[in-house]
N, C-alpha and C. Protein backbone atom coordinates (compact mmCIF):
# COMPACT_ATOMS: atom_id res chain seq x y z
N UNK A 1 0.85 -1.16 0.00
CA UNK A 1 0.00 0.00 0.00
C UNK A 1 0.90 1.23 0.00
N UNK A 2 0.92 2.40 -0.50
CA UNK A 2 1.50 3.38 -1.00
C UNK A 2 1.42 4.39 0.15
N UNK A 3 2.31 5.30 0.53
CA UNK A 3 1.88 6.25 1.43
C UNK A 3 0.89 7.17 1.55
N UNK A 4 0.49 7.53 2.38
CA UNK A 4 -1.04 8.32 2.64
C UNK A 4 -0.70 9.32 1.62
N UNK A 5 -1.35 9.80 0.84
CA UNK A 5 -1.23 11.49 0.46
C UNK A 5 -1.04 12.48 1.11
N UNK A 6 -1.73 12.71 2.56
CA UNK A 6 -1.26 13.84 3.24
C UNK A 6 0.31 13.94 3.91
N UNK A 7 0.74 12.50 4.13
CA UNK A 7 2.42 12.01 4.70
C UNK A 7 3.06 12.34 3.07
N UNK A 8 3.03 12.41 2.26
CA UNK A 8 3.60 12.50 0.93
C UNK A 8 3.62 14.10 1.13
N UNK A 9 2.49 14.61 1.19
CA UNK A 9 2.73 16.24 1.26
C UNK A 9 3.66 16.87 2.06
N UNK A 10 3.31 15.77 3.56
CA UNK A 10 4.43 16.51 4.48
C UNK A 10 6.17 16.39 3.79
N UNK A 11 6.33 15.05 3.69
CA UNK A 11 7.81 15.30 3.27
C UNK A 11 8.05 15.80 2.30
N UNK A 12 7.25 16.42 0.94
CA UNK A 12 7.74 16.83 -0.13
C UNK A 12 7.89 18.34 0.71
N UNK A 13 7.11 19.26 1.31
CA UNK A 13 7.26 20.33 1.54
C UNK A 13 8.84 20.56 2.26
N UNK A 14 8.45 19.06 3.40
CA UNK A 14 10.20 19.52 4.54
C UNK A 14 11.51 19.28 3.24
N UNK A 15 11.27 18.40 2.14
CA UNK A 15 12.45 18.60 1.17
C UNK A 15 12.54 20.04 0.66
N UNK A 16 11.19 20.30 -0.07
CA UNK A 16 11.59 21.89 -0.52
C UNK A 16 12.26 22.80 0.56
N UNK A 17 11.33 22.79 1.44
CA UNK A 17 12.42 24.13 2.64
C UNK A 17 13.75 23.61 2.75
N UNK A 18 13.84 22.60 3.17
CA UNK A 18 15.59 22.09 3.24
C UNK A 18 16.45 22.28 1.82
N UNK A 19 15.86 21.89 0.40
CA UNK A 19 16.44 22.59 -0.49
C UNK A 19 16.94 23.93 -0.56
N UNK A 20 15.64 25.03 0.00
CA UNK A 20 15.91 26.18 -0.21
C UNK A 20 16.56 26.56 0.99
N UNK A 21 17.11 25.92 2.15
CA UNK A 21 17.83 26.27 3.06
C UNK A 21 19.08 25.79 2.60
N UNK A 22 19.38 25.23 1.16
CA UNK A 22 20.82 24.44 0.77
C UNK A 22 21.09 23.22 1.42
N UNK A 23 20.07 23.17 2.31
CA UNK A 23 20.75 21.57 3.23
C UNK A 23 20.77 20.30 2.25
N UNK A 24 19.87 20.76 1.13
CA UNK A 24 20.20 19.45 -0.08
C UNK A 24 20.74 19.91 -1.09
N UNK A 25 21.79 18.78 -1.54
CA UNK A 25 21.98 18.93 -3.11
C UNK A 25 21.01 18.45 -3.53
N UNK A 26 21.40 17.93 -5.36
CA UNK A 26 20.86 17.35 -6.44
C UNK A 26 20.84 15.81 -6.34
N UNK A 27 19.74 14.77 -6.07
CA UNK A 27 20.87 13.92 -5.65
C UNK A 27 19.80 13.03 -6.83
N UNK A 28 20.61 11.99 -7.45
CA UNK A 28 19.52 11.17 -8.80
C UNK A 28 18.26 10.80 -7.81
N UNK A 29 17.26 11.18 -8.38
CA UNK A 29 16.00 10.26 -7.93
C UNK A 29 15.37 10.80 -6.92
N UNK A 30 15.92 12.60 -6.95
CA UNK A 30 15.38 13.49 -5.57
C UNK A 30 13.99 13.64 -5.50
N UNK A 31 13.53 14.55 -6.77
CA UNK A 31 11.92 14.09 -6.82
C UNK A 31 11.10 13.09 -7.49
N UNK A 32 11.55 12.21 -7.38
CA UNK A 32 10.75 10.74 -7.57
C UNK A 32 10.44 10.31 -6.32
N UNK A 33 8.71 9.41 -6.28
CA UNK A 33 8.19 9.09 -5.13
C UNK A 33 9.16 7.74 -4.82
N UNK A 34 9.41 7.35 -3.77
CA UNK A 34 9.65 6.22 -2.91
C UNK A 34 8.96 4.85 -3.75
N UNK A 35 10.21 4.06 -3.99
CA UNK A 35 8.89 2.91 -5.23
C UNK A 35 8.63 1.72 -4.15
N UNK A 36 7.37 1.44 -4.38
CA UNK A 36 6.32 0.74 -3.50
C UNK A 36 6.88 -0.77 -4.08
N UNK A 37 6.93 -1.68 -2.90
CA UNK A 37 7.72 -3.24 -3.09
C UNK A 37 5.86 -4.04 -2.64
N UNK A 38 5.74 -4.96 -3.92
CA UNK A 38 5.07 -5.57 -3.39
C UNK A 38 4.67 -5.94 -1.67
N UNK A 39 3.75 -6.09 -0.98
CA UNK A 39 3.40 -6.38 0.41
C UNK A 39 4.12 -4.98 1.25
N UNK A 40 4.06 -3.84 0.92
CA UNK A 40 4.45 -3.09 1.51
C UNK A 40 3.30 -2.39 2.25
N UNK A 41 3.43 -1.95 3.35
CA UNK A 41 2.25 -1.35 4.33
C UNK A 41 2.41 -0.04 5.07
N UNK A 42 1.92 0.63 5.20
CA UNK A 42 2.48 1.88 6.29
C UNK A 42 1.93 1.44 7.93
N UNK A 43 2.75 1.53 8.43
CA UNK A 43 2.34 1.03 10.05
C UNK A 43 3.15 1.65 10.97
N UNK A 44 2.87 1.80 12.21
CA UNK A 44 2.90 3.02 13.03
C UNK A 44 4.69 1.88 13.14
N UNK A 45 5.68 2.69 13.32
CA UNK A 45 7.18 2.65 14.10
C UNK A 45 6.91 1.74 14.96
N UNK A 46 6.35 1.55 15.94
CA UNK A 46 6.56 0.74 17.57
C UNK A 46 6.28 -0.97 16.77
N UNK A 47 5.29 -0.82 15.92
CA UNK A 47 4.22 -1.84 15.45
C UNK A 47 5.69 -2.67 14.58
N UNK A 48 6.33 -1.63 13.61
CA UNK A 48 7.52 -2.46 12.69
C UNK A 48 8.46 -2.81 13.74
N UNK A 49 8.85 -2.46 14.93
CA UNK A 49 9.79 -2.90 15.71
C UNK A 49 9.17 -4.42 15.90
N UNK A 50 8.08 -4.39 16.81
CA UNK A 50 7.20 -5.91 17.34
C UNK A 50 7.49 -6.77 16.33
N UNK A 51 6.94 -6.14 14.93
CA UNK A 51 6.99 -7.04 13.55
C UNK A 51 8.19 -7.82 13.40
N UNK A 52 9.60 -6.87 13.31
CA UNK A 52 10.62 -7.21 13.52
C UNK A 52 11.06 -8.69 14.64
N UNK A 53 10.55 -8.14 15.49
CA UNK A 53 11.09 -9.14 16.62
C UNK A 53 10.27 -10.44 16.71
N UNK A 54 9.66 -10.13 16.19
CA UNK A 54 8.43 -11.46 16.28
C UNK A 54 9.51 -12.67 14.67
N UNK A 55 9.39 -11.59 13.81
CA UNK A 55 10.09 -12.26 12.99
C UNK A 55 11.22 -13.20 13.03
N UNK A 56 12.10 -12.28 13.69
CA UNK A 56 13.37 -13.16 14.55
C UNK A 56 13.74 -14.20 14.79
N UNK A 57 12.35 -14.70 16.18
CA UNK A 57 12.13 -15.14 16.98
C UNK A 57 11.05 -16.68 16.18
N UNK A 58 10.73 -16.12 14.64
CA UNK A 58 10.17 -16.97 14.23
C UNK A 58 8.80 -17.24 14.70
N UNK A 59 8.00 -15.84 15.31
CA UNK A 59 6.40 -16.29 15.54
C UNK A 59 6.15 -15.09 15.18
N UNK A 60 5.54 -14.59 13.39
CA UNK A 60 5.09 -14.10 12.77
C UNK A 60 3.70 -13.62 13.27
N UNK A 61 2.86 -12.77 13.20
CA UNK A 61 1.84 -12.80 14.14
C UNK A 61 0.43 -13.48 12.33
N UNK A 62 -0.30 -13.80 12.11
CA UNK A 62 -1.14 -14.19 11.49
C UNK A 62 -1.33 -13.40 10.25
N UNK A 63 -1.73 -12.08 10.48
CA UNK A 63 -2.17 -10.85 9.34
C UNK A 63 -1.17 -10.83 8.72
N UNK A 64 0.78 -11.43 9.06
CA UNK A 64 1.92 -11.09 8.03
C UNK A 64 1.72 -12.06 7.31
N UNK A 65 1.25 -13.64 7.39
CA UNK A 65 1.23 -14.36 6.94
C UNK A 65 0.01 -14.32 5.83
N UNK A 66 -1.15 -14.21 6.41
CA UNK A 66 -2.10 -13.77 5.34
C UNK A 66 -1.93 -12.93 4.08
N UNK A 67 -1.44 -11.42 4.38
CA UNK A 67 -0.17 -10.77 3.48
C UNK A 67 0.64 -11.37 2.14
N UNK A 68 0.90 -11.82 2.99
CA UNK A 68 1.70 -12.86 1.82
C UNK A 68 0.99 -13.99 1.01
N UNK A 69 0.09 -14.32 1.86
CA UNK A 69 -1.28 -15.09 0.86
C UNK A 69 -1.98 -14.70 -0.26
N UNK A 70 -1.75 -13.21 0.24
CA UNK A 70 -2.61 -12.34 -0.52
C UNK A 70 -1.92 -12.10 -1.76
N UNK A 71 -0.73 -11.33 -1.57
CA UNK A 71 -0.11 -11.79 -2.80
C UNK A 71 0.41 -12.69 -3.72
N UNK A 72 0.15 -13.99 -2.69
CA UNK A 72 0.51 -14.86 -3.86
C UNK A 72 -0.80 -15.40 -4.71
N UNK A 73 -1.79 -15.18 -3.98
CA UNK A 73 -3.25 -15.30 -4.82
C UNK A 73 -3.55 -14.08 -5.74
N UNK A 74 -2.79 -13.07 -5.45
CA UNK A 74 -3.20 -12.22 -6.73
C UNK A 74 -2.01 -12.36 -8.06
N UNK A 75 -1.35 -13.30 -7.44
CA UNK A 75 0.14 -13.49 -8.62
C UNK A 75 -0.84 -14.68 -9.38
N UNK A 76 -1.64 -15.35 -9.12
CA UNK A 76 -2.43 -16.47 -9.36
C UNK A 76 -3.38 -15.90 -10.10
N UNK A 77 -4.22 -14.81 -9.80
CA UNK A 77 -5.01 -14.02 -11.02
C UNK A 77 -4.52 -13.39 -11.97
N UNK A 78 -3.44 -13.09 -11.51
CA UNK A 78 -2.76 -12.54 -12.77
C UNK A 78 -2.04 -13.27 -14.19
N UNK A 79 -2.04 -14.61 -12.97
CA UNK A 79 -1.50 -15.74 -14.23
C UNK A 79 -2.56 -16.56 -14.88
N UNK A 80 -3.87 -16.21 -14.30
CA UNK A 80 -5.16 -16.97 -14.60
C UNK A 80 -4.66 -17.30 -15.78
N UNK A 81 -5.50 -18.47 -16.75
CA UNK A 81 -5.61 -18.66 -17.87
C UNK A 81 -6.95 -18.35 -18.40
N UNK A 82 -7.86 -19.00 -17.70
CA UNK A 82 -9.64 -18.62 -17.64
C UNK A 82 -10.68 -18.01 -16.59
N UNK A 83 -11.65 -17.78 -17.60
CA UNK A 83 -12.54 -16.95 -16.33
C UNK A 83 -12.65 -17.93 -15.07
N UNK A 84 -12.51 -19.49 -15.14
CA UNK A 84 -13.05 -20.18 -14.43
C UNK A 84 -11.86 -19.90 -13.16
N UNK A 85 -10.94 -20.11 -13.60
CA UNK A 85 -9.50 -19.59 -12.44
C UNK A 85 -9.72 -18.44 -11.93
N UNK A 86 -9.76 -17.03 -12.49
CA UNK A 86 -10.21 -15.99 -12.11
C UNK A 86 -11.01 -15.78 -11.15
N UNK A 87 -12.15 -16.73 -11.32
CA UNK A 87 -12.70 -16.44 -10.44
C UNK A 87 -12.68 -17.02 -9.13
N UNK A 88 -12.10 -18.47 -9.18
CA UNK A 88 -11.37 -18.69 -8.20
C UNK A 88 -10.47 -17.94 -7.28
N UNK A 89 -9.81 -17.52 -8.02
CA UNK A 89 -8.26 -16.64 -7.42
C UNK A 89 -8.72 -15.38 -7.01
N UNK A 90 -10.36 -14.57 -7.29
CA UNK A 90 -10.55 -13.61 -6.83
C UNK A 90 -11.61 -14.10 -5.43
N UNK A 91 -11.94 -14.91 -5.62
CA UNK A 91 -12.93 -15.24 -4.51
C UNK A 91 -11.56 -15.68 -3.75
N UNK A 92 -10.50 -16.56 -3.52
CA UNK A 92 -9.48 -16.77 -2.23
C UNK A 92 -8.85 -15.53 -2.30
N UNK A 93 -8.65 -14.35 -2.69
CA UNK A 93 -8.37 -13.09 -2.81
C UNK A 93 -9.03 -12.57 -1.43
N UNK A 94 -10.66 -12.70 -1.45
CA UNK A 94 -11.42 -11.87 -1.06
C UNK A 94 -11.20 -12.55 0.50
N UNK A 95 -11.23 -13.79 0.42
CA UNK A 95 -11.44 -14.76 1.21
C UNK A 95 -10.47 -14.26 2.17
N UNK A 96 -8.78 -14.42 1.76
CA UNK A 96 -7.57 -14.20 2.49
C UNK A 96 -7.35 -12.32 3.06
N UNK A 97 -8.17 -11.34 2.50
CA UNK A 97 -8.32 -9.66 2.72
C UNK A 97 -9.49 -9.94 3.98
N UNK A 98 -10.16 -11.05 4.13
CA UNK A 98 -11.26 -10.66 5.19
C UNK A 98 -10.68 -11.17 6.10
N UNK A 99 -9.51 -12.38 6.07
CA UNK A 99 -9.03 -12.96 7.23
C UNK A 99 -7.97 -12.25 7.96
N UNK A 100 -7.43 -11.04 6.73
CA UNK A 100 -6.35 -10.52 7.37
C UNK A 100 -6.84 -9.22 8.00
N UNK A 101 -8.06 -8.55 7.60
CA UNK A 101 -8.30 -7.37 8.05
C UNK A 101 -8.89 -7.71 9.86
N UNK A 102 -9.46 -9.23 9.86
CA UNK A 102 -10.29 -9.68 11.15
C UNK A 102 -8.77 -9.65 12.08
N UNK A 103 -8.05 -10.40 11.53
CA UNK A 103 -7.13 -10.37 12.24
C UNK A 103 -6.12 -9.02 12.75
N UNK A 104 -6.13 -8.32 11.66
CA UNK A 104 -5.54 -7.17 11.90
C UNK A 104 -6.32 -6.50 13.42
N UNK A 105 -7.55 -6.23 13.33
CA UNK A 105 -8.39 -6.09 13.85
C UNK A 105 -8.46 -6.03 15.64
N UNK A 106 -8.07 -7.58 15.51
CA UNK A 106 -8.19 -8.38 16.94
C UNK A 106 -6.76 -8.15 17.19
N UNK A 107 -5.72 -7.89 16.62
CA UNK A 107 -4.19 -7.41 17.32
C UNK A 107 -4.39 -5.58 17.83
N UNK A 108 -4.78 -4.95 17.08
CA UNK A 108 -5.70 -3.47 17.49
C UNK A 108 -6.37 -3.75 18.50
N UNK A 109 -7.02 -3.98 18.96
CA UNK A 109 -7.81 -4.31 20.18
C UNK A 109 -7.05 -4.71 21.44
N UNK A 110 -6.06 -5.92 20.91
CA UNK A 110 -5.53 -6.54 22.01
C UNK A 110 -4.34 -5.62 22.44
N UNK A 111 -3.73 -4.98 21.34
CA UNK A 111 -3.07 -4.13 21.99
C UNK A 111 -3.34 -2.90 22.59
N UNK A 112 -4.55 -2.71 22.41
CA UNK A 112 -5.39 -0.95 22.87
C UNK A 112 -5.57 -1.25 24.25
N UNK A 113 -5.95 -2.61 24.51
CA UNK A 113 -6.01 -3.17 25.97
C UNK A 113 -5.03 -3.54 26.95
């Protein structure tokens, strides 16, 4: 998922003032957006640390794993051959986005608590 639009505004503005304060050069690829890597997400700092460590440690929490379901079922529509696959691969699509958002969900909660 791509960065919010309003977080895009903020850092393009703090580059311009820092340009026009000289604190930047020219550098290749200054105003080009940040390129988005498949399974990429915006999530609060504290949340990518946990992510991190969980990883490590080898106990992934559920929603990373789903994630990755997700894209590999849409690599699967994309390779469809027929409508009949398609529609397969969009229904376990839909299937694997409801399991990860429930789950997302119930880690929000558990950690608000």
């Amino acid at each position: 998922m791509p960065m919010p639009g309003w977080l895009n505004r903020i850092a393009k503005r703090r580059m311009l003032k820092a340009r026009a304060e000289g604190a930047l050069g020219k550098f290749a690829g200054e105003d080009e957006p940040l390129p988005v890597r498949p399974g990429d997400i915006f999530i609060d700092p504290g949340e990518a640390i946990g992510f991190r460590i969980m990883a490590e440690t080898g106990a992934l929490p559920d929603e990373i794993s789903l994630r990755e379901a997700v894209q590999e079922a849409k690599a699967r529509y994309s390779a469809a051959a027929d409508e009949t696959e398609r529609r397969a691969a969009m229904a376990e699509i839909a299937r694997l986005e409801q399991r990860c958002a429930v789950a997302e969900e119930a880690r929000r909660r558990f950690v608000k608590n």
